[in-house]
C-alpha atoms as a PDB file:
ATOM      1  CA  UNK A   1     -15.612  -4.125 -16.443  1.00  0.00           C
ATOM      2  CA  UNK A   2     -14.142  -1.210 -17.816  1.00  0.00           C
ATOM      3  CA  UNK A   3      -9.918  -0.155 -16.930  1.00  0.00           C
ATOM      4  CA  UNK A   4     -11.328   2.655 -15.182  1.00  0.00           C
ATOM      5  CA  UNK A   5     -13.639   0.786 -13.133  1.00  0.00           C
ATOM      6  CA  UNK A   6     -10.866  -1.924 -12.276  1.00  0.00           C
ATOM      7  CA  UNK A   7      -8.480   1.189 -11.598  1.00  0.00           C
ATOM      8  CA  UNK A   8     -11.313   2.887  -8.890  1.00  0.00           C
ATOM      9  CA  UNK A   9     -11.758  -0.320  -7.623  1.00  0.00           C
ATOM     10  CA  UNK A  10      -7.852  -1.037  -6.901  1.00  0.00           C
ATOM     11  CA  UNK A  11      -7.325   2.640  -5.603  1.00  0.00           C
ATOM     12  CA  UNK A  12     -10.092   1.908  -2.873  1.00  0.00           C
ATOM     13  CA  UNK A  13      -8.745  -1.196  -1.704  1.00  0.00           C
ATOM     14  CA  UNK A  14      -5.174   0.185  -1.570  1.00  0.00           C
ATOM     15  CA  UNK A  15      -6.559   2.870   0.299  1.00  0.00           C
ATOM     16  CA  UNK A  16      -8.328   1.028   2.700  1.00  0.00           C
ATOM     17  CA  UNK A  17      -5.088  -1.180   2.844  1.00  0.00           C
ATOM     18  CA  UNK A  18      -3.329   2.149   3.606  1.00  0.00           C
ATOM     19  CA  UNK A  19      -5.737   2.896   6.526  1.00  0.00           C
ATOM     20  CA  UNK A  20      -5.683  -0.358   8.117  1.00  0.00           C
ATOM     21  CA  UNK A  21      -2.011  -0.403   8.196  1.00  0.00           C
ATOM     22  CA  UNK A  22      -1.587   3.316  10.025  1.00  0.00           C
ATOM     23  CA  UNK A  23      -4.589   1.986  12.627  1.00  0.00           C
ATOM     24  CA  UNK A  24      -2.695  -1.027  13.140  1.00  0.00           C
ATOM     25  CA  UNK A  25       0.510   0.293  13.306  1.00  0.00           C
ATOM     26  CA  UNK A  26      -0.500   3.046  15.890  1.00  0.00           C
ATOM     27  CA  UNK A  27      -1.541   0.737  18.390  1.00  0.00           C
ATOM     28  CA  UNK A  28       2.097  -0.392  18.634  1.00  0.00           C
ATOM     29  CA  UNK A  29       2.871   3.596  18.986  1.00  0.00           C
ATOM     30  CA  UNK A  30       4.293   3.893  15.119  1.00  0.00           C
ATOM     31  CA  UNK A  31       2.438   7.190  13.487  1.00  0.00           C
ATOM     32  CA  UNK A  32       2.456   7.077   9.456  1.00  0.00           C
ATOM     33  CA  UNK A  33       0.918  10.320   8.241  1.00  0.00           C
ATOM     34  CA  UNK A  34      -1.655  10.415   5.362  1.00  0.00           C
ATOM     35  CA  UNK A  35      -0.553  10.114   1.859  1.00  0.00           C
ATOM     36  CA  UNK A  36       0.473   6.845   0.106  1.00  0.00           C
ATOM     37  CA  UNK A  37       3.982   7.422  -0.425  1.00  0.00           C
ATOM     38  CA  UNK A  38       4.402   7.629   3.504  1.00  0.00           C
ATOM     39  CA  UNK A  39       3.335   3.603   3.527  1.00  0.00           C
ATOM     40  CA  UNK A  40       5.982   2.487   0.914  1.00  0.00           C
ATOM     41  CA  UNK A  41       8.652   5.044   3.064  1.00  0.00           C
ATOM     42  CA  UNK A  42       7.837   4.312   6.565  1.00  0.00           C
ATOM     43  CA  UNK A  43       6.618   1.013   7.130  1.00  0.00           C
ATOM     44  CA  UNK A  44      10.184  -0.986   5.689  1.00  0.00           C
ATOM     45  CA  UNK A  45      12.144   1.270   7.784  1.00  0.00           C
ATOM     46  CA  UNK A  46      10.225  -0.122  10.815  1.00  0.00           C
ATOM     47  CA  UNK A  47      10.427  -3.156   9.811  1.00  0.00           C
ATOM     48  CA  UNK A  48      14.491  -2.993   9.308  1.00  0.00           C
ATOM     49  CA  UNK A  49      15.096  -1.362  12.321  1.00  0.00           C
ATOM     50  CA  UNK A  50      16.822  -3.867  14.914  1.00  0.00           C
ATOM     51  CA  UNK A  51      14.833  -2.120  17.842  1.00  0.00           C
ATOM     52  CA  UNK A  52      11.131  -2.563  16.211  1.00  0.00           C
ATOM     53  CA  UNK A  53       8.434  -2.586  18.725  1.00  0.00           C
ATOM     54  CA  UNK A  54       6.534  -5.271  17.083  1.00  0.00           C
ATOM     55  CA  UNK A  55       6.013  -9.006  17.756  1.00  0.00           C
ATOM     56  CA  UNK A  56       7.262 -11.533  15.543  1.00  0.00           C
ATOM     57  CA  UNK A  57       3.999 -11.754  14.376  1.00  0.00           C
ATOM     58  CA  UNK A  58       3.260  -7.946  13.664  1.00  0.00           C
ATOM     59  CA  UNK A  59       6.622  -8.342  12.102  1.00  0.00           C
ATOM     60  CA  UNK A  60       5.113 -10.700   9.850  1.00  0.00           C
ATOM     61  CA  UNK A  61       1.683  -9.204   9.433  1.00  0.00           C
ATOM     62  CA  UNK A  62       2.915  -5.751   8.674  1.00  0.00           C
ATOM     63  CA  UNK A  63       5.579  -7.942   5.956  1.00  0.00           C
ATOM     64  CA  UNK A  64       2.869  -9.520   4.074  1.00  0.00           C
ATOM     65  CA  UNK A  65       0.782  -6.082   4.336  1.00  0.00           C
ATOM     66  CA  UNK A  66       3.417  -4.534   2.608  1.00  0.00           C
ATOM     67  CA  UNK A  67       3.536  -6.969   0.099  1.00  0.00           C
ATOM     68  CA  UNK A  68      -0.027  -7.067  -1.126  1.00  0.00           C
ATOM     69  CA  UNK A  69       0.028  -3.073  -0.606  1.00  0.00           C
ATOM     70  CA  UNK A  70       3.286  -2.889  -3.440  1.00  0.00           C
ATOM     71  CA  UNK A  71       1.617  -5.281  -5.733  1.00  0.00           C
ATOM     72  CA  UNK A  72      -1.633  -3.290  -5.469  1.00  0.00           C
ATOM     73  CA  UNK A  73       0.345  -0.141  -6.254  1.00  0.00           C
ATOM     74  CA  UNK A  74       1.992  -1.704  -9.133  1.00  0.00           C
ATOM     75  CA  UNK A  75      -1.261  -3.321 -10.723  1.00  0.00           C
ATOM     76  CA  UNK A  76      -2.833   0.149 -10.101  1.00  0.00           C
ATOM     77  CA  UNK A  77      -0.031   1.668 -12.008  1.00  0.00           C
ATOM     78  CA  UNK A  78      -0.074  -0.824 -14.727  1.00  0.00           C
ATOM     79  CA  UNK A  79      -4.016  -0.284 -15.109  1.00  0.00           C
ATOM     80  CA  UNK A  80      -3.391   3.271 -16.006  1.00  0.00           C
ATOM     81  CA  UNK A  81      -0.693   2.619 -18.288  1.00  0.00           C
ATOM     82  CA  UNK A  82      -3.364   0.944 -20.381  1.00  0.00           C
ATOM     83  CA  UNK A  83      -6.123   3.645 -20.022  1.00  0.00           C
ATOM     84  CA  UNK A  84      -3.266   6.187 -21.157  1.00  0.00           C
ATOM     85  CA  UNK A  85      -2.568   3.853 -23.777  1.00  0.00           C
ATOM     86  CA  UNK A  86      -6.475   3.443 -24.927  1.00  0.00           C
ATOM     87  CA  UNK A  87      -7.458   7.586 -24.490  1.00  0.00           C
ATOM     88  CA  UNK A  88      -4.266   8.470 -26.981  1.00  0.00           C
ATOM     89  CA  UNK A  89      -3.822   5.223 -29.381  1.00  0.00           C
ATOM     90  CA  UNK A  90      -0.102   5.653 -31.793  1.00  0.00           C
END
């Protein structure tokens, strides 16, 4: 499998990550707009607020969704550190 490959493949689960988390997140009447960045800005400030809306389990689901969704965004951004580093060798 190629880094680009591994990289489209990573993007489309972090985006489908993304999606599941602003569906989910909406039926408890919290609206994230489109765009990646809102995920890693929004959803820890609803999950620090004191008056959160969710259950103790949301609280926990959304948690761990956060979790895998940074450590996809890292891995995604360590991916194309290597494909920069493989198009333009020193």
């Amino acid at each position: 499998m190629s880094i680009a490959a591994q990289s489209d493949g990573m993007i489309k689960q972090r985006t489908a990550l993304a999606n599941q988390i602003r569906g989910l997140l909406g039926e408890y009447g919290y609206i994230i707009p489109k765009g990646i960045g809102h995920i890693t800005d929004s959803l820890p400030k609803i999950l620090a607020d004191p008056a959160c809306r969710l259950t103790e389990t949301g609280h926990w689901m959304f948690g761990d969704q956060l979790q895998r969704f940074t450590q996809l965004q890292e891995h995604i951004e360590s991916v194309e550190g290597l494909c920069c580093i493989n198009q333009f060798p020193a």
